[in-house]
C-alpha atoms as a PDB file:
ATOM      1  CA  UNK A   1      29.594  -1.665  19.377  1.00  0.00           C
ATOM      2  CA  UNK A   2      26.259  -2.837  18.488  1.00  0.00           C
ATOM      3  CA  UNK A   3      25.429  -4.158  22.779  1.00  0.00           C
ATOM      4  CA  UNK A   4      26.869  -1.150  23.743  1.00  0.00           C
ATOM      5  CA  UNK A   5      24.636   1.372  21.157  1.00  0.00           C
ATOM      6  CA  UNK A   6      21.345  -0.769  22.414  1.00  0.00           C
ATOM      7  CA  UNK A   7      22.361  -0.323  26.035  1.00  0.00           C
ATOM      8  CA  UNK A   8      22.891   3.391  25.952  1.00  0.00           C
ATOM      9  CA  UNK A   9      19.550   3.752  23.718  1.00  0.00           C
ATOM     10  CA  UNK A  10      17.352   1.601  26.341  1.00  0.00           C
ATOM     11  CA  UNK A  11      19.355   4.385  29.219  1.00  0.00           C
ATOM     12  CA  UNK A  12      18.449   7.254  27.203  1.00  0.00           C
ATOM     13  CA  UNK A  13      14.631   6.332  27.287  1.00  0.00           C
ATOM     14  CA  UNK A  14      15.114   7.275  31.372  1.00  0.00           C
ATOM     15  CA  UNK A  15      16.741  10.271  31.086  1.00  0.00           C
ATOM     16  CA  UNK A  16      14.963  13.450  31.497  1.00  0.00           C
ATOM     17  CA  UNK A  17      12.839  16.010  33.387  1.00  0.00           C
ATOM     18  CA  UNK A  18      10.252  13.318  34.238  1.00  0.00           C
ATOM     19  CA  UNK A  19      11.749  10.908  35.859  1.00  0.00           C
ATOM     20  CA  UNK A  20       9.430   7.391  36.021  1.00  0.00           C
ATOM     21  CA  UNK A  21      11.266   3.955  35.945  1.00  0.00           C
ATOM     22  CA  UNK A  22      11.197   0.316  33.481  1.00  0.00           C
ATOM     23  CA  UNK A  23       8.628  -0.427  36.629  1.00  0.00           C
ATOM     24  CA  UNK A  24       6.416   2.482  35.439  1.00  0.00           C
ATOM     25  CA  UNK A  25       6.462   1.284  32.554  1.00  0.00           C
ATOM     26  CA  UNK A  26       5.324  -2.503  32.806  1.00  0.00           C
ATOM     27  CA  UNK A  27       2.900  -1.703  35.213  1.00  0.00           C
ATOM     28  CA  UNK A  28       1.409   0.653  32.912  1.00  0.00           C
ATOM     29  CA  UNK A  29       1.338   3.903  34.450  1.00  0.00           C
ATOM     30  CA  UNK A  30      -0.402   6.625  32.014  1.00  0.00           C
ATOM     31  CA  UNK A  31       1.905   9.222  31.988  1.00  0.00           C
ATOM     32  CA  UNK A  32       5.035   7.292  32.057  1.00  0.00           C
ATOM     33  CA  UNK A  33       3.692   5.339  28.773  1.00  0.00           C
ATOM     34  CA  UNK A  34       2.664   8.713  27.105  1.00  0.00           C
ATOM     35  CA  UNK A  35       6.073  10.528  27.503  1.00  0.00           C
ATOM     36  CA  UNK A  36       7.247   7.898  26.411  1.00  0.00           C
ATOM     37  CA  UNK A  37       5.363   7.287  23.280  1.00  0.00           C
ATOM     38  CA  UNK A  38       5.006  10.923  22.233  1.00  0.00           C
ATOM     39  CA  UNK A  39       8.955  12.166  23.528  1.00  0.00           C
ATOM     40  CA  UNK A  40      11.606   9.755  24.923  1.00  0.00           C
ATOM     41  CA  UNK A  41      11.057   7.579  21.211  1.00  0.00           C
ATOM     42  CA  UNK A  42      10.706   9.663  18.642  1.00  0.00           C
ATOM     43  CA  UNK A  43      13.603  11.362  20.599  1.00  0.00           C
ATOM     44  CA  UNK A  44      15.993   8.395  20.319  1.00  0.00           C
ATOM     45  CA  UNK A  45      15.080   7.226  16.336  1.00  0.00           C
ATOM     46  CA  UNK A  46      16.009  10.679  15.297  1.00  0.00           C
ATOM     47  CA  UNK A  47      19.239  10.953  17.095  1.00  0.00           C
ATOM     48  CA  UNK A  48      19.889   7.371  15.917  1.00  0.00           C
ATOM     49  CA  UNK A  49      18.785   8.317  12.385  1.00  0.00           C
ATOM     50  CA  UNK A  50      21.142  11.629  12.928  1.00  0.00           C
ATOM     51  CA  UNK A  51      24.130  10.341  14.171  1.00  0.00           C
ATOM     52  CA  UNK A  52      24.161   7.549  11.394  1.00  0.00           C
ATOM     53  CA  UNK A  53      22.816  10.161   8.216  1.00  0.00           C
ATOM     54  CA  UNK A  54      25.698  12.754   9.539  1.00  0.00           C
ATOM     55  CA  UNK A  55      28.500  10.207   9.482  1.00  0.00           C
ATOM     56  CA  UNK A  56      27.147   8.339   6.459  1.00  0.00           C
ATOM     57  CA  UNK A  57      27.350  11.707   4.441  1.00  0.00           C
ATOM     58  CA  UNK A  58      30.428  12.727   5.881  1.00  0.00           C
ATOM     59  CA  UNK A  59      32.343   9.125   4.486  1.00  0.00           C
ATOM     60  CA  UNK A  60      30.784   9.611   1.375  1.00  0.00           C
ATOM     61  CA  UNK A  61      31.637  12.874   0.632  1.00  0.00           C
ATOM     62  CA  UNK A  62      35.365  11.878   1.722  1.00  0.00           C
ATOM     63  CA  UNK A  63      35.466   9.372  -0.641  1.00  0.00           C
ATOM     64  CA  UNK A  64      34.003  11.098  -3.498  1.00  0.00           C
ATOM     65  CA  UNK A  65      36.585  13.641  -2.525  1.00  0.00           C
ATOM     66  CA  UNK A  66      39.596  11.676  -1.614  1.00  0.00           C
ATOM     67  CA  UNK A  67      39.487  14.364   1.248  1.00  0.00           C
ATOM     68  CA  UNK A  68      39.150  13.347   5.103  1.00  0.00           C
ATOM     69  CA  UNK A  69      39.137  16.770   5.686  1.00  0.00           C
ATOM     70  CA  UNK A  70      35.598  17.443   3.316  1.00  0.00           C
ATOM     71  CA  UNK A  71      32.153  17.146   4.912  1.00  0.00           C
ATOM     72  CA  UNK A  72      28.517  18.264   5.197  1.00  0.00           C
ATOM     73  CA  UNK A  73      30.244  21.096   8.108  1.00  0.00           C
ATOM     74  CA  UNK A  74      33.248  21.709   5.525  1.00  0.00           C
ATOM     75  CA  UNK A  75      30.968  21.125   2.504  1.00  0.00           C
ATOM     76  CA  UNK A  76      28.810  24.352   2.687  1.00  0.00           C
ATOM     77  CA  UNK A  77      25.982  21.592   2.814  1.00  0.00           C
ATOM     78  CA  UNK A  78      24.564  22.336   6.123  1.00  0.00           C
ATOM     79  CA  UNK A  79      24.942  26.452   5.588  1.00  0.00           C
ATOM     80  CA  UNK A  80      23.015  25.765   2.060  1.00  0.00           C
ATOM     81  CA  UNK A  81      19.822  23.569   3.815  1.00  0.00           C
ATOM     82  CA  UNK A  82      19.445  26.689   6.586  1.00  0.00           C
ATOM     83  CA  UNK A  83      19.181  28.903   3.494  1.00  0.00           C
ATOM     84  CA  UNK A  84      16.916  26.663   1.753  1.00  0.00           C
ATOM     85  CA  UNK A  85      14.486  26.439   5.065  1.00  0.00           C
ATOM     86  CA  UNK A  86      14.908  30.191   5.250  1.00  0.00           C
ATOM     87  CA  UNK A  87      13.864  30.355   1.606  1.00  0.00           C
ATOM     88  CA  UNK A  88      10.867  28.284   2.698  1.00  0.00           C
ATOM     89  CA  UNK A  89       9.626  31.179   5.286  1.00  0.00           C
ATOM     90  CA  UNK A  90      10.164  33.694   2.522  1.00  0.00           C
ATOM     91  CA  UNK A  91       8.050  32.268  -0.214  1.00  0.00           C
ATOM     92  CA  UNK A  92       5.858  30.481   1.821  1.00  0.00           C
ATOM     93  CA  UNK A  93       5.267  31.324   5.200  1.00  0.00           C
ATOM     94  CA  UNK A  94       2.607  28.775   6.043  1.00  0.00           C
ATOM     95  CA  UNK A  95       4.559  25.862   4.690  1.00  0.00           C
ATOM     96  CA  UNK A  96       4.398  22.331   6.553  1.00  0.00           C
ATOM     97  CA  UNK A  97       8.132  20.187   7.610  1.00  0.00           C
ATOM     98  CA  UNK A  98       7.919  18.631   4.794  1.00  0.00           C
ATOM     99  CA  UNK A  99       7.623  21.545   2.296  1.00  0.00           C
ATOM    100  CA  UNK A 100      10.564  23.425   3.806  1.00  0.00           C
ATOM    101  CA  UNK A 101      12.489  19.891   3.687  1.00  0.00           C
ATOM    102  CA  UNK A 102      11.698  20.541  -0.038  1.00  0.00           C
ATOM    103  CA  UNK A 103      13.362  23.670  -0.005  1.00  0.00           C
ATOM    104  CA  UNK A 104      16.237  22.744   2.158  1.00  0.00           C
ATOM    105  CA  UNK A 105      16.710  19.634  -0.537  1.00  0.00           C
ATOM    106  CA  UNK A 106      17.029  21.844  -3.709  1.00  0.00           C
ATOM    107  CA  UNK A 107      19.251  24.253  -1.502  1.00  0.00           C
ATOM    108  CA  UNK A 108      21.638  21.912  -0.052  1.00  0.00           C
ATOM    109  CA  UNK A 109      22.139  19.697  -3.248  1.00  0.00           C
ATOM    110  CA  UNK A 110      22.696  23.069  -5.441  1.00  0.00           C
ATOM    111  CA  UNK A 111      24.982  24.396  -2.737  1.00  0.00           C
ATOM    112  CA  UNK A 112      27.182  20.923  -2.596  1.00  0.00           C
ATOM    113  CA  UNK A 113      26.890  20.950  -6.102  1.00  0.00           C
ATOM    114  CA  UNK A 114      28.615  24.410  -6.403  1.00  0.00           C
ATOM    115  CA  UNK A 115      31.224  23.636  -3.776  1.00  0.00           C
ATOM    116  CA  UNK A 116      32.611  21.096  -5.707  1.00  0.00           C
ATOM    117  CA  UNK A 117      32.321  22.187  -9.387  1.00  0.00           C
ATOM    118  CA  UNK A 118      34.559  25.052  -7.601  1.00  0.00           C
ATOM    119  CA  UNK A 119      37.197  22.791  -6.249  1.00  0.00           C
ATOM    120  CA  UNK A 120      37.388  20.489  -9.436  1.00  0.00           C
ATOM    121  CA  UNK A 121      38.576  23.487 -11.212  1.00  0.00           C
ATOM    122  CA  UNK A 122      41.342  24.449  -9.008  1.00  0.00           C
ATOM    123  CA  UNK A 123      44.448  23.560 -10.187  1.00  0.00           C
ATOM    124  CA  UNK A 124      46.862  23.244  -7.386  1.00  0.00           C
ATOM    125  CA  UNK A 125      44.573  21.510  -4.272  1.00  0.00           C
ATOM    126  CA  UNK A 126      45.860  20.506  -0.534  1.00  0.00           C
ATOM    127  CA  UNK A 127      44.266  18.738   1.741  1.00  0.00           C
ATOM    128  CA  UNK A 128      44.010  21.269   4.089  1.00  0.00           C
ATOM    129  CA  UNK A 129      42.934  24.138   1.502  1.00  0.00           C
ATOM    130  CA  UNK A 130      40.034  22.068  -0.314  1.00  0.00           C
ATOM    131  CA  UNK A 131      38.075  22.385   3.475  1.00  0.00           C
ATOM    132  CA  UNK A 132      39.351  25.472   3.932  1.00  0.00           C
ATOM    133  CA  UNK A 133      37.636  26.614   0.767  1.00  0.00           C
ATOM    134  CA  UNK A 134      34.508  25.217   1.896  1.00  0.00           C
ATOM    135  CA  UNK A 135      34.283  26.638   5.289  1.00  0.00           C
ATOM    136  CA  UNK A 136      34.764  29.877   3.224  1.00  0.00           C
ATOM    137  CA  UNK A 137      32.327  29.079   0.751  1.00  0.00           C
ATOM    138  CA  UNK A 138      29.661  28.033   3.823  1.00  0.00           C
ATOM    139  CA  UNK A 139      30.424  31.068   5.693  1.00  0.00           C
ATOM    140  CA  UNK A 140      29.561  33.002   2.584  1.00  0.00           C
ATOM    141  CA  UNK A 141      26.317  31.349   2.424  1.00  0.00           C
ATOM    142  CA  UNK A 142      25.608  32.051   6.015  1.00  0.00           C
ATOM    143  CA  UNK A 143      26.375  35.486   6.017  1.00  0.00           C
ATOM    144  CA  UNK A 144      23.487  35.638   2.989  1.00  0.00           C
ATOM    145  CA  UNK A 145      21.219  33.789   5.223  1.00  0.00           C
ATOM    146  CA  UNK A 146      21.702  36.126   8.049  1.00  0.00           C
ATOM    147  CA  UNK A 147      21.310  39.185   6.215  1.00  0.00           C
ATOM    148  CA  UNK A 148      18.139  37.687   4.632  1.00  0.00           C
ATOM    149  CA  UNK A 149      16.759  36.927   8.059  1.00  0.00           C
ATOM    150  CA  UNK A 150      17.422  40.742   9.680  1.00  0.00           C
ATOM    151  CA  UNK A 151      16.070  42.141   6.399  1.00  0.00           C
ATOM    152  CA  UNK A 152      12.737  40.115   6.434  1.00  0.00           C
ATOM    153  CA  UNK A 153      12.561  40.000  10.295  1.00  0.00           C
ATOM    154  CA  UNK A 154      12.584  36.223   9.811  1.00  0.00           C
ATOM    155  CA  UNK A 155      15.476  35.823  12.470  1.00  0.00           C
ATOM    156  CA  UNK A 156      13.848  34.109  15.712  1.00  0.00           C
ATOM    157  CA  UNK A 157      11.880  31.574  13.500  1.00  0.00           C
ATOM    158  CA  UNK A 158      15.228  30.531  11.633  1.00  0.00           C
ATOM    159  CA  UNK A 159      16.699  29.871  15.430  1.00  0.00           C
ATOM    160  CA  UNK A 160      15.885  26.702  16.092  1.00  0.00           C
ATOM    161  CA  UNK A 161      17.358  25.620  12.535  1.00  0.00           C
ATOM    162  CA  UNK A 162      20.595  27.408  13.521  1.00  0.00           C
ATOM    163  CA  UNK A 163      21.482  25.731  16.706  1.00  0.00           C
ATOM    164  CA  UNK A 164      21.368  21.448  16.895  1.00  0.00           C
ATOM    165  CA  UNK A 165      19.133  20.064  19.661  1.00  0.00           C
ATOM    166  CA  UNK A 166      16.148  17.221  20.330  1.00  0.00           C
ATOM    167  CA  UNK A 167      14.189  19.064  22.703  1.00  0.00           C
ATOM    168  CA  UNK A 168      11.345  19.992  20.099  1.00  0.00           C
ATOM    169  CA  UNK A 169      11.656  16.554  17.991  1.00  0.00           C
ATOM    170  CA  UNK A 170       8.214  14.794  19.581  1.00  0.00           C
ATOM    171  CA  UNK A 171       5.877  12.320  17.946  1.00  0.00           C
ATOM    172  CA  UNK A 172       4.633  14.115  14.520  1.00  0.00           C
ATOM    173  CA  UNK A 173       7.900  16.363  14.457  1.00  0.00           C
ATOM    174  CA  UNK A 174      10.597  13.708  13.459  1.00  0.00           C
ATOM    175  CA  UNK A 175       9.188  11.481  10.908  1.00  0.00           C
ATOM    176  CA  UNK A 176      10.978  13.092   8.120  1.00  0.00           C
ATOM    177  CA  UNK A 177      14.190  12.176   9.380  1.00  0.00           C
ATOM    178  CA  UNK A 178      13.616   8.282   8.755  1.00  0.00           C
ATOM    179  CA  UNK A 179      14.098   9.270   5.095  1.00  0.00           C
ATOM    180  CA  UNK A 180      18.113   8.729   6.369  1.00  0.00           C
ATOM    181  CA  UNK A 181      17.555   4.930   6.597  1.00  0.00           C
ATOM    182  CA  UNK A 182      16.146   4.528   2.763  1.00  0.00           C
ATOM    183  CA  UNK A 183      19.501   6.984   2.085  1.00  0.00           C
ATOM    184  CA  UNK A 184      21.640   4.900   3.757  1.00  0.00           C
ATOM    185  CA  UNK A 185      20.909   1.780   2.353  1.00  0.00           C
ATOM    186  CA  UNK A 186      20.973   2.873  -1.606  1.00  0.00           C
ATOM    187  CA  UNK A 187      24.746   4.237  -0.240  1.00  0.00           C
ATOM    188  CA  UNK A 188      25.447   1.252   0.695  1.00  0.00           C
ATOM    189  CA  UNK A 189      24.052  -0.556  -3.012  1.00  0.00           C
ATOM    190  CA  UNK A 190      26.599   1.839  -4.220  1.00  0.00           C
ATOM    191  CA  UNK A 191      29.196   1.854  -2.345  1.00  0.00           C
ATOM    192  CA  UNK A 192      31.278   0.382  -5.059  1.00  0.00           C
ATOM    193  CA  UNK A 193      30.979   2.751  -7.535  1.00  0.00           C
ATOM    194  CA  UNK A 194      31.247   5.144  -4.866  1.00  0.00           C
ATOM    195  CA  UNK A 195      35.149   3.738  -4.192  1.00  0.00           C
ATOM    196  CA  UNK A 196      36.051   3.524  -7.922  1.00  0.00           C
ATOM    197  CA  UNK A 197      34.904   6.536  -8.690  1.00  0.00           C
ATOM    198  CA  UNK A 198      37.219   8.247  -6.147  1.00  0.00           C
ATOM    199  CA  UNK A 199      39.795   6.848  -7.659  1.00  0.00           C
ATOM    200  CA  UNK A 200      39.441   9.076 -10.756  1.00  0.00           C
ATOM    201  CA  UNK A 201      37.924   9.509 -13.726  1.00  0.00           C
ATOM    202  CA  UNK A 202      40.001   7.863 -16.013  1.00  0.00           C
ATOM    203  CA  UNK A 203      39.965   4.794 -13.707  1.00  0.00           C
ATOM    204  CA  UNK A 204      35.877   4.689 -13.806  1.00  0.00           C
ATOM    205  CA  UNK A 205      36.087   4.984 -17.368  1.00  0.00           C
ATOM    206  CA  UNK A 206      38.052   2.182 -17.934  1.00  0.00           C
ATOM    207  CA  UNK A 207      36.022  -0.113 -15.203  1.00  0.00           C
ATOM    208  CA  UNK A 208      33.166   1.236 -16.929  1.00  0.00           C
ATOM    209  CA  UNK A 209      31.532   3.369 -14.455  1.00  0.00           C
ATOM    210  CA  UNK A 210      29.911   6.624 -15.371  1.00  0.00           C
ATOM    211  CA  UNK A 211      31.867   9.296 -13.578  1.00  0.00           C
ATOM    212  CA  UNK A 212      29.707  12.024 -13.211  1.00  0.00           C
ATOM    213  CA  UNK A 213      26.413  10.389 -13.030  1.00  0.00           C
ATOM    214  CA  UNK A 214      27.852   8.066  -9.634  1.00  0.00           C
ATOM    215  CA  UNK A 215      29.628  11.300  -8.747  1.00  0.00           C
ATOM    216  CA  UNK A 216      26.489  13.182  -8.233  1.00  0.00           C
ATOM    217  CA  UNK A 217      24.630  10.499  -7.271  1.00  0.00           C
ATOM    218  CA  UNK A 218      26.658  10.423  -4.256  1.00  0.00           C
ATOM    219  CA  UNK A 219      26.518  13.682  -3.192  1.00  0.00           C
ATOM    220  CA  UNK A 220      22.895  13.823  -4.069  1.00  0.00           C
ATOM    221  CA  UNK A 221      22.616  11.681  -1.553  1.00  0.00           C
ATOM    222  CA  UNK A 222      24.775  13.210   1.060  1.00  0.00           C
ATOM    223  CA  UNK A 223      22.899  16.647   0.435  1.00  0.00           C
ATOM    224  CA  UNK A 224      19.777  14.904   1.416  1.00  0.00           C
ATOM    225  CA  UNK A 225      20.526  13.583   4.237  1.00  0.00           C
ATOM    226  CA  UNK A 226      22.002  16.557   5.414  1.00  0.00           C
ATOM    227  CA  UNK A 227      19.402  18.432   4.978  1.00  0.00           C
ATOM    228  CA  UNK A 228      16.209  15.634   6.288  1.00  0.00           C
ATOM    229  CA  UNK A 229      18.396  16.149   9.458  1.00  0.00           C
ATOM    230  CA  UNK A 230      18.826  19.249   9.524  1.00  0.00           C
ATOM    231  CA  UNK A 231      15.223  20.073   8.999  1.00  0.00           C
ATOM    232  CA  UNK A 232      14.187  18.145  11.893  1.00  0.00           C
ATOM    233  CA  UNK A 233      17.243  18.658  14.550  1.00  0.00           C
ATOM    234  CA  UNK A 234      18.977  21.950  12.940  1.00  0.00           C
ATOM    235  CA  UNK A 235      22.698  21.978  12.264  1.00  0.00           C
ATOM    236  CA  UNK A 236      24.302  19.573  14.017  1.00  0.00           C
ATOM    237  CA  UNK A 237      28.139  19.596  12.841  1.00  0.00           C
ATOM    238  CA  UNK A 238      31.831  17.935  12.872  1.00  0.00           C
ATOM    239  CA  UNK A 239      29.474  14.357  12.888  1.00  0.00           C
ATOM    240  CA  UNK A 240      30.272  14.100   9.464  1.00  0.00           C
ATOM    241  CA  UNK A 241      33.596  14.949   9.703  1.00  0.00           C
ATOM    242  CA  UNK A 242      35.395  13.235  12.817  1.00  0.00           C
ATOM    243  CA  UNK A 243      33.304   9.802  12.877  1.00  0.00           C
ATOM    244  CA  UNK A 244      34.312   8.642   9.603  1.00  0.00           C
ATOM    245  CA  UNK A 245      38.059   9.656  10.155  1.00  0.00           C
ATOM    246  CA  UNK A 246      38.051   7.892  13.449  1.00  0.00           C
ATOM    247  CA  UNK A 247      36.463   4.383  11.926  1.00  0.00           C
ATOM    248  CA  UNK A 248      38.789   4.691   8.839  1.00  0.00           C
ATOM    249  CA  UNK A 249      41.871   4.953  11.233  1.00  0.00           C
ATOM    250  CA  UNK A 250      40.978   1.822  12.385  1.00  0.00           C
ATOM    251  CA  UNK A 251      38.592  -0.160   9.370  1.00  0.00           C
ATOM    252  CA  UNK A 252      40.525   1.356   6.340  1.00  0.00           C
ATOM    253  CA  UNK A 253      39.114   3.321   3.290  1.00  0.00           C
ATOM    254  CA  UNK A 254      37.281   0.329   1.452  1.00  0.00           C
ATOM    255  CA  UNK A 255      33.586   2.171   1.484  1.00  0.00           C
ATOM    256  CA  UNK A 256      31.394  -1.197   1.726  1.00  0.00           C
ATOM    257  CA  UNK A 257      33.714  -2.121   5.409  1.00  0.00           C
ATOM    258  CA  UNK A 258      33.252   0.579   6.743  1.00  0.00           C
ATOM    259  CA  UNK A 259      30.049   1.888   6.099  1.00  0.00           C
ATOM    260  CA  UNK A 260      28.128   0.031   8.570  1.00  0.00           C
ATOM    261  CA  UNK A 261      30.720   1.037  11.413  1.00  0.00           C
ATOM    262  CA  UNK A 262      30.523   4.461  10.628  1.00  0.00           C
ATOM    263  CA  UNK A 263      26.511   4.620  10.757  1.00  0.00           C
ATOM    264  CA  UNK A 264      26.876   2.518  13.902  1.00  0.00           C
ATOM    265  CA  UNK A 265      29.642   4.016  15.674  1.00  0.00           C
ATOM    266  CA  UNK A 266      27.826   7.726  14.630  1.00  0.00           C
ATOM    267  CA  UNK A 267      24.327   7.046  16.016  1.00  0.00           C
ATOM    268  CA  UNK A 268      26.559   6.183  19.141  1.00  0.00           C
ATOM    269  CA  UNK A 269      28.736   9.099  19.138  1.00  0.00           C
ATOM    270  CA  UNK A 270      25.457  11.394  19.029  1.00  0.00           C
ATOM    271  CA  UNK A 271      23.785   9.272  21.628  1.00  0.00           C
ATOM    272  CA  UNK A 272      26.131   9.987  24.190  1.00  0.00           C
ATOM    273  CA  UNK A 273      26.738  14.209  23.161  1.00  0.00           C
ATOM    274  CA  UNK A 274      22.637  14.101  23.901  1.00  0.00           C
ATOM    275  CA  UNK A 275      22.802  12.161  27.123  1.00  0.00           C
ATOM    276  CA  UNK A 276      25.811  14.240  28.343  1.00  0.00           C
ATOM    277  CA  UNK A 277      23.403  17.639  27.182  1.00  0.00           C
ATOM    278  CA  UNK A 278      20.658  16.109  29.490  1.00  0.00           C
ATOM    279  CA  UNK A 279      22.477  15.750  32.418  1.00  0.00           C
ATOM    280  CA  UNK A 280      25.187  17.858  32.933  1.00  0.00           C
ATOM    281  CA  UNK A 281      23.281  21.096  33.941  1.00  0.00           C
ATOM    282  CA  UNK A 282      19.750  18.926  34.845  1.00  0.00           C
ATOM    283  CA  UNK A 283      17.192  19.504  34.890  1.00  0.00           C
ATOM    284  CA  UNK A 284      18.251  22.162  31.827  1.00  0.00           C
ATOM    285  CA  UNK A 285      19.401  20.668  28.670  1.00  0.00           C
ATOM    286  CA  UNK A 286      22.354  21.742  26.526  1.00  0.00           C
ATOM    287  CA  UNK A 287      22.166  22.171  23.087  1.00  0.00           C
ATOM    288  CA  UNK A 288      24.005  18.888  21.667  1.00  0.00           C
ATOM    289  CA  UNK A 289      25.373  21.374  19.039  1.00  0.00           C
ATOM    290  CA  UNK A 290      27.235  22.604  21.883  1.00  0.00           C
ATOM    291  CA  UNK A 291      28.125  18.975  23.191  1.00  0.00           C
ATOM    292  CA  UNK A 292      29.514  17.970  19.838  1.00  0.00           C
ATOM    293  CA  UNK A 293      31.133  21.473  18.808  1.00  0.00           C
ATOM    294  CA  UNK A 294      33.264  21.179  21.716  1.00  0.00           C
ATOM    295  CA  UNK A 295      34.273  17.373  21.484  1.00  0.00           C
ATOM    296  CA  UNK A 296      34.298  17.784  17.624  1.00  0.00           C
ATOM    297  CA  UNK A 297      36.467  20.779  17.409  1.00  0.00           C
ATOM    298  CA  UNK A 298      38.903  19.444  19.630  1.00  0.00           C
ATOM    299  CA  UNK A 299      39.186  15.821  17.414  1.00  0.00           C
ATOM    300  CA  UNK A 300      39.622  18.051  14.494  1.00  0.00           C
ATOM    301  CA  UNK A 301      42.331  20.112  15.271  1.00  0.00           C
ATOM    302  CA  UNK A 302      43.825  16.970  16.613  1.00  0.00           C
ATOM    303  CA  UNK A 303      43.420  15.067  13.212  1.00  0.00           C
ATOM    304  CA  UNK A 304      44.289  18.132  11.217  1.00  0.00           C
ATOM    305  CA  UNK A 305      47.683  18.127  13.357  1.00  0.00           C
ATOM    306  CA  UNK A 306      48.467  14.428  12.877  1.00  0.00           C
ATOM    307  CA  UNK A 307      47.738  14.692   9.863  1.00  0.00           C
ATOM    308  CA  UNK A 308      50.393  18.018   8.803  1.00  0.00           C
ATOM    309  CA  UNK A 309      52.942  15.899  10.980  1.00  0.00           C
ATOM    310  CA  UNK A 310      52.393  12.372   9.313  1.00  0.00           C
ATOM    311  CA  UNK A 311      51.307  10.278  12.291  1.00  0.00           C
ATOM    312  CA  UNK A 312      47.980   9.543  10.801  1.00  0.00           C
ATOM    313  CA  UNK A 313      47.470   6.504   9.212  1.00  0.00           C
ATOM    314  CA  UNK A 314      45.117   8.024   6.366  1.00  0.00           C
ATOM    315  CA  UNK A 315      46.932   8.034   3.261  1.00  0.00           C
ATOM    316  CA  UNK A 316      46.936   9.871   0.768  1.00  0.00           C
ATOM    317  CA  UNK A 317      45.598   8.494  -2.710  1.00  0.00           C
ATOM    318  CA  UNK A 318      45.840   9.339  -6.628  1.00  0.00           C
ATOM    319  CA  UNK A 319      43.836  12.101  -7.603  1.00  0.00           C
ATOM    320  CA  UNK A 320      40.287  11.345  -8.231  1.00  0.00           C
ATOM    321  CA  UNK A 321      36.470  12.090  -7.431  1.00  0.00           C
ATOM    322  CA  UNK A 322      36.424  15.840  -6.606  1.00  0.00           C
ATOM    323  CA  UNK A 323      39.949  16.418  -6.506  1.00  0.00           C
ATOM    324  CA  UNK A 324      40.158  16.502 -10.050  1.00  0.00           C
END
């Protein structure tokens, strides 16, 4: 997976408007070497950084969950960062990235926060209704965002947060993603606790593990992720949601196996949505929201149908993390 990620990122570095060649390149031709410098690479290390933040988040959030079905789409964490970035216009309208990535921090860990003190206290849960709630819970959100936006006339400069897509990200416009990779690695220094404390609070307890401080931790994390991305690329979803199902089918639940095929197979998975954007209607560009909305949607209902009909082979564990 790893030859096949570094061949499709070295193709993706030639695909665009401006066509110039590995040639161009070597021989050092000016404007090859600046679009390349200034687009084509930042480009690439923030849909890497996106496709392996997105899935990274979503397998967390599963596990704290013991949900497949629970994510930073189905988590209200992605409609809670837009809010916090439209928050950001509000307050201050002459904020930097990085100020509104403040905002859209606070935002999308209170909103993840919320989502699942509200779940925890339900008494009968499904695996279907738990996401279902969420959706319900983001769409809420949204709708306040929305309204906020028409009221204060703030609607076309919350657009680009709304929709997912690289063709803004340029050098000085993507750094703030990177924050993913320090993310990343403290999930993986915890993946661990992450896995025992999914298994329930009276099972951390007795291992030793502090329940709620890991569980927050994790979605701390997750929320922050979410929302570096989203600040940078907009709302990107189903990432989290289908590329940690799909490695799990195949690498098992254990956090600490799978964690580096997730971020791997995810930074792939978003690699190819953005090099199918670029060249399907060239020399336009689709929106890889669109790309991944349309391959993502169709992976969930197929997951959400194997899994009503048993054919899956995720099963289902003892209540824990944020089921209760």
């Amino acid at each position: 997976m790893a030859a096949v990620l570094v061949l499709c990122s070295v193709l993706s570095l030639f695909i665009g408007v401006v066509n110039f060649s590995v040639s161009d390149v070597l021989n050092g031709n000016w404007e090859a070497l600046e679009i390349l410098v200034l687009s084509r690479l930042p480009r690439l290390l923030a849909i890497l950084c996106t496709g392996m933040g997105m899935s990274v988040a979503g397998l967390i959030m599963q596990q704290l969950c013991m949900n497949k079905f629970v994510s930073p789409t189905t988590g209200a964490t992605i409609s809670s960062a837009q809010l916090g970035i439209l928050f950001a216009f509000l307050f201050m309208p002459g904020s930097t990235l990085w100020v509104r990535a403040g905002f859209a921090f606070v935002s999308a860990i209170a909103g993840t926060w919320i989502f699942v003190a509200f779940i925890q206290r339900i008494q009968f849960k499904d695996v279907v209704m738990v996401p279902l709630v969420g959706i319900m819970f983001g769409n809420v959100i949204g709708g306040i965002t929305n309204y906020l936006a028409y009221k204060y006339e703030m609607t076309q400069a919350l657009s680009s947060w709304l929709v997912g897509h690289f063709s803004l990200v340029m050098k000085g416009r993507y750094e703030l993603v990177i924050l993913v990779v320090p993310l990343v690695l403290a999930a993986f220094l915890f993946a661990n606790h992450f896995n025992i404390v999914g298994m329930g609070k009276d099972f951390s307890k007795n291992l030793g593990v502090p329940y709620n401080a890991v569980l927050f931790l994790g979605l701390t994390i997750a929320a922050m992720i979410t929302a570096s991305i989203v600040v940078v690329a907009g709302s990107i979803s189903y990432i989290g949601l289908i590329v940690p199902n799909l490695v799990t089918m195949f690498k098992g639940d254990k956090l600490r196996g799978t964690l580096a095929d997730t971020a791997l197979f995810g930074a792939l998975f978003v690699l190819v949505c953005d090099m199918l954007g670029r060249v399907v209607i060239a020399p336009y560009e689709l929106p890889i929201e669109l790309i991944v909305g349309i391959l993502g949607s169709l992976i969930f209902i197929g997951l959400l149908w194997m899994r009503l009909n048993g054919k899956a082979r995720i099963v289902r564990k003892p209540e824990g993390g944020c089921r209760g």
